[in-house]
C-alpha atoms as a PDB file:
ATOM      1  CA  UNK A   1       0.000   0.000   0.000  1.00  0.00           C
ATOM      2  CA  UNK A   2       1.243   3.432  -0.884  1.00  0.00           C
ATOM      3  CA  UNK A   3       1.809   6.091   1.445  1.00  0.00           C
ATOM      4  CA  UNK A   4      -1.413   8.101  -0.241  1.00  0.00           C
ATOM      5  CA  UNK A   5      -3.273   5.491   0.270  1.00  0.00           C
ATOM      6  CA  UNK A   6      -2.552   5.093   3.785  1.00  0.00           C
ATOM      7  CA  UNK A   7      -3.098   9.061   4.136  1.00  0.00           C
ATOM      8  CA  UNK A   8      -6.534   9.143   2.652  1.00  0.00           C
ATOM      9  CA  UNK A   9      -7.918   5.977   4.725  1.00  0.00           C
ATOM     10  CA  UNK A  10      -6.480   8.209   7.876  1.00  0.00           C
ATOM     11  CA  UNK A  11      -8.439  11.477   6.409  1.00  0.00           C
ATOM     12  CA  UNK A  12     -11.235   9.597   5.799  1.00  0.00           C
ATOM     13  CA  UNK A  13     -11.133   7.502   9.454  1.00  0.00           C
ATOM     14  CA  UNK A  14     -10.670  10.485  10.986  1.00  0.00           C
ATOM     15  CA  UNK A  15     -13.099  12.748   9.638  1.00  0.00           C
ATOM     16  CA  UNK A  16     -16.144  10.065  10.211  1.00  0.00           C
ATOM     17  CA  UNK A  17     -15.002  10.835  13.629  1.00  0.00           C
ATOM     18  CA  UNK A  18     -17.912  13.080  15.337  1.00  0.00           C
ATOM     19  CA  UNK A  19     -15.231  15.644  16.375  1.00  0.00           C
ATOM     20  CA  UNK A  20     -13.638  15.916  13.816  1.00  0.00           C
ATOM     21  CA  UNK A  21     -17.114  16.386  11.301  1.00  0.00           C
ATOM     22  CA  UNK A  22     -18.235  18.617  13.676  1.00  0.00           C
ATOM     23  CA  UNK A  23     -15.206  21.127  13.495  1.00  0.00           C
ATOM     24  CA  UNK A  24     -15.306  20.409   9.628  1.00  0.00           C
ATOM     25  CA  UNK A  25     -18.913  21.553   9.497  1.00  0.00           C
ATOM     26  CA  UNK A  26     -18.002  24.248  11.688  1.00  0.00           C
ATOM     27  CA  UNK A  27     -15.240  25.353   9.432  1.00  0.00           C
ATOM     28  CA  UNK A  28     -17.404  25.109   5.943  1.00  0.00           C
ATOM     29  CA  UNK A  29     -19.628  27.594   7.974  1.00  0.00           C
ATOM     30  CA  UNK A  30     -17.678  29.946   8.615  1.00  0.00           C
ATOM     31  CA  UNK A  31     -15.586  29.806   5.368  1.00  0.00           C
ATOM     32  CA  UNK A  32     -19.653  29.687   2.963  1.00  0.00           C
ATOM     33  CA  UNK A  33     -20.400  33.142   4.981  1.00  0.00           C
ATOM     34  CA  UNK A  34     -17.354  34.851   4.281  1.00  0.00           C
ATOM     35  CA  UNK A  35     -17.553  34.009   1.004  1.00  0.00           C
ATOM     36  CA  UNK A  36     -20.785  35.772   0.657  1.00  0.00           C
ATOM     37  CA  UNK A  37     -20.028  38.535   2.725  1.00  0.00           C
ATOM     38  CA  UNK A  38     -17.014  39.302   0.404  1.00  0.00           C
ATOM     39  CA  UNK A  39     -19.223  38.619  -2.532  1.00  0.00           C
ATOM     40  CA  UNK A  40     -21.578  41.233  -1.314  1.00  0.00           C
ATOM     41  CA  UNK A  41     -19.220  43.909  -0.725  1.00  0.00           C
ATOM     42  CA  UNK A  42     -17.623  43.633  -4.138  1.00  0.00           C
ATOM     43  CA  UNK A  43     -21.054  43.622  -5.786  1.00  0.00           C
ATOM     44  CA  UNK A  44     -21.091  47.098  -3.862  1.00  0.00           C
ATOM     45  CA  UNK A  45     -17.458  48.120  -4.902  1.00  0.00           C
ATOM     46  CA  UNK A  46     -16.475  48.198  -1.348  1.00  0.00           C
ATOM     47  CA  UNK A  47     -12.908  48.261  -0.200  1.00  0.00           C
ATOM     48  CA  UNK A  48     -12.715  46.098   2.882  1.00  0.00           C
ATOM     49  CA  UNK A  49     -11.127  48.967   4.928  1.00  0.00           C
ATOM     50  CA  UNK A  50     -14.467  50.462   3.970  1.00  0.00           C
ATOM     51  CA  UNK A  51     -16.618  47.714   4.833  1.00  0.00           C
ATOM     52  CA  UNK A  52     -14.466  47.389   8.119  1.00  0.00           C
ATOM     53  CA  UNK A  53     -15.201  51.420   8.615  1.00  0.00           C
ATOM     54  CA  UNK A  54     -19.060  50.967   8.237  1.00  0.00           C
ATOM     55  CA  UNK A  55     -18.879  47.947  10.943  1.00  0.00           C
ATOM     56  CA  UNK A  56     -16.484  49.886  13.514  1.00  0.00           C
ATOM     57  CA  UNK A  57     -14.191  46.968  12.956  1.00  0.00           C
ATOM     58  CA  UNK A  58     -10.224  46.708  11.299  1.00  0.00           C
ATOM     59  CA  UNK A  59      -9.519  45.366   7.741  1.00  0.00           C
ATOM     60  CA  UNK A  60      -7.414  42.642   8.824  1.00  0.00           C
ATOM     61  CA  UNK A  61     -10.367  41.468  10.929  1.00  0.00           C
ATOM     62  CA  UNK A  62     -12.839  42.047   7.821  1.00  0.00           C
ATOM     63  CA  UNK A  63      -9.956  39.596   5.728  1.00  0.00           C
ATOM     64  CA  UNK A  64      -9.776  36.710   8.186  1.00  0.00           C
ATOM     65  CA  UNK A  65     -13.857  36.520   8.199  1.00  0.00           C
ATOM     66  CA  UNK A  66     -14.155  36.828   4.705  1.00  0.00           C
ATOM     67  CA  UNK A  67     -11.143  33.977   4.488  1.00  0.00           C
ATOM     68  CA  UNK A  68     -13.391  31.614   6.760  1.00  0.00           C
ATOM     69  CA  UNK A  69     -10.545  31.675   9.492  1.00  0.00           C
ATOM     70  CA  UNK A  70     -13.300  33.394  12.090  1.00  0.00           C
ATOM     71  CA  UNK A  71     -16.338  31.986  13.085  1.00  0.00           C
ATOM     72  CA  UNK A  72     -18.739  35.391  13.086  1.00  0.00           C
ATOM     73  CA  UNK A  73     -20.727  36.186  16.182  1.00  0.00           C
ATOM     74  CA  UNK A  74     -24.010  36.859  15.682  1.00  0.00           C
ATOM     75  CA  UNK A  75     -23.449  40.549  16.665  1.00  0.00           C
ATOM     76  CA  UNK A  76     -20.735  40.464  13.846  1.00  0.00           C
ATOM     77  CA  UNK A  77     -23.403  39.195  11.331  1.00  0.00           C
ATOM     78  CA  UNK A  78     -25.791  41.543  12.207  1.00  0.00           C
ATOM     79  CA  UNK A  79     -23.213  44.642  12.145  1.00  0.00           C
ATOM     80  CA  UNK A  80     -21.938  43.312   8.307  1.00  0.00           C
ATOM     81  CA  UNK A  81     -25.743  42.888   7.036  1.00  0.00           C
ATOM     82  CA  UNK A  82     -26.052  46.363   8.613  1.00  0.00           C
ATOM     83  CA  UNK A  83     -22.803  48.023   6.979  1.00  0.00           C
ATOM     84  CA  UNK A  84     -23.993  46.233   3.719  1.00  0.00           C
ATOM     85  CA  UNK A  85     -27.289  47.000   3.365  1.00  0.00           C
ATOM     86  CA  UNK A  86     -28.789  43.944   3.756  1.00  0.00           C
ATOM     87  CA  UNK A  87     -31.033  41.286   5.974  1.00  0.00           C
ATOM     88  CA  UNK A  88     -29.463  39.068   7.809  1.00  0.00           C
ATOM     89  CA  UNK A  89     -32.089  36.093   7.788  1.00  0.00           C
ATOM     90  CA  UNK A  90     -31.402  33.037  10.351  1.00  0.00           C
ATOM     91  CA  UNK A  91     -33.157  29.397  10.077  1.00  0.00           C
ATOM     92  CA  UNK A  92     -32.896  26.366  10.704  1.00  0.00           C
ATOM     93  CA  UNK A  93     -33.518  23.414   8.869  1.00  0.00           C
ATOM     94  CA  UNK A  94     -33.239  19.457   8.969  1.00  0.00           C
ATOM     95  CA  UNK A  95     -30.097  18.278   8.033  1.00  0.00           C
ATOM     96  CA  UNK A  96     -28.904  17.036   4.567  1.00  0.00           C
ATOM     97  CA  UNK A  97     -28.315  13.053   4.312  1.00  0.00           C
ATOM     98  CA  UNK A  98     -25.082  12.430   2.503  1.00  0.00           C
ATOM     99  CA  UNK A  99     -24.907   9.454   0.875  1.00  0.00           C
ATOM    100  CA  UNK A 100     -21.350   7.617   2.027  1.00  0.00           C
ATOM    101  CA  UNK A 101     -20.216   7.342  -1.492  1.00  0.00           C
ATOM    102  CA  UNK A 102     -19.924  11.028  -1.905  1.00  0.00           C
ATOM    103  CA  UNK A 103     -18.059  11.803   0.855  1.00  0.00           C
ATOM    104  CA  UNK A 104     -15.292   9.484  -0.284  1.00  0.00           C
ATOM    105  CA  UNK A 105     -15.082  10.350  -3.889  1.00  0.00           C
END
């Protein structure tokens, strides 16, 4: 067996792992809402020193939540919907069931 091989059995053992899919869902989170966040302020044309101004915040903290490296507080969400002109709409919903073939393709 090659090394890769070996690798990707570990990745995939340890990601079936509750803690470790729960800090992966956590992390796809937080990366999916700065991804729209930046995508809204550059629909805008808005530098993110501005977008930081508008939100009494810094531009380096604007660039690690728009990188996904924060996880936003909800007074953080609600101060970037604000600063962007937007709703910030919150729900809940059941979850998706993900076949066990796609996850390891």
């Amino acid at each position: 067996m090659r090394r890769r091989d070996r690798w990707e059995e570990l990745r995939q053992d340890r990601l079936a792992a509750p803690a470790a899919s729960a800090g992966y869902e956590r992390a796809r989170r937080a990366f999916e809402l700065g991804e729209r966040i930046r995508a809204l302020r550059e629909v805008q044309q808005l530098s993110q020193s501005e977008l930081a101004r508008r939100m009494g915040s810094t531009q380096p903290a604007i660039a690690r939540l728009e990188a996904g490296r924060v996880a936003p507080s909800l007074d953080t969400l609600d101060r970037a919907a604000a600063a962007l002109g937007v709703e910030l709409v919150i729900t809940f919903q059941e979850p998706q069931r993900r076949d066990r073939r796609q996850l390891s393709g």
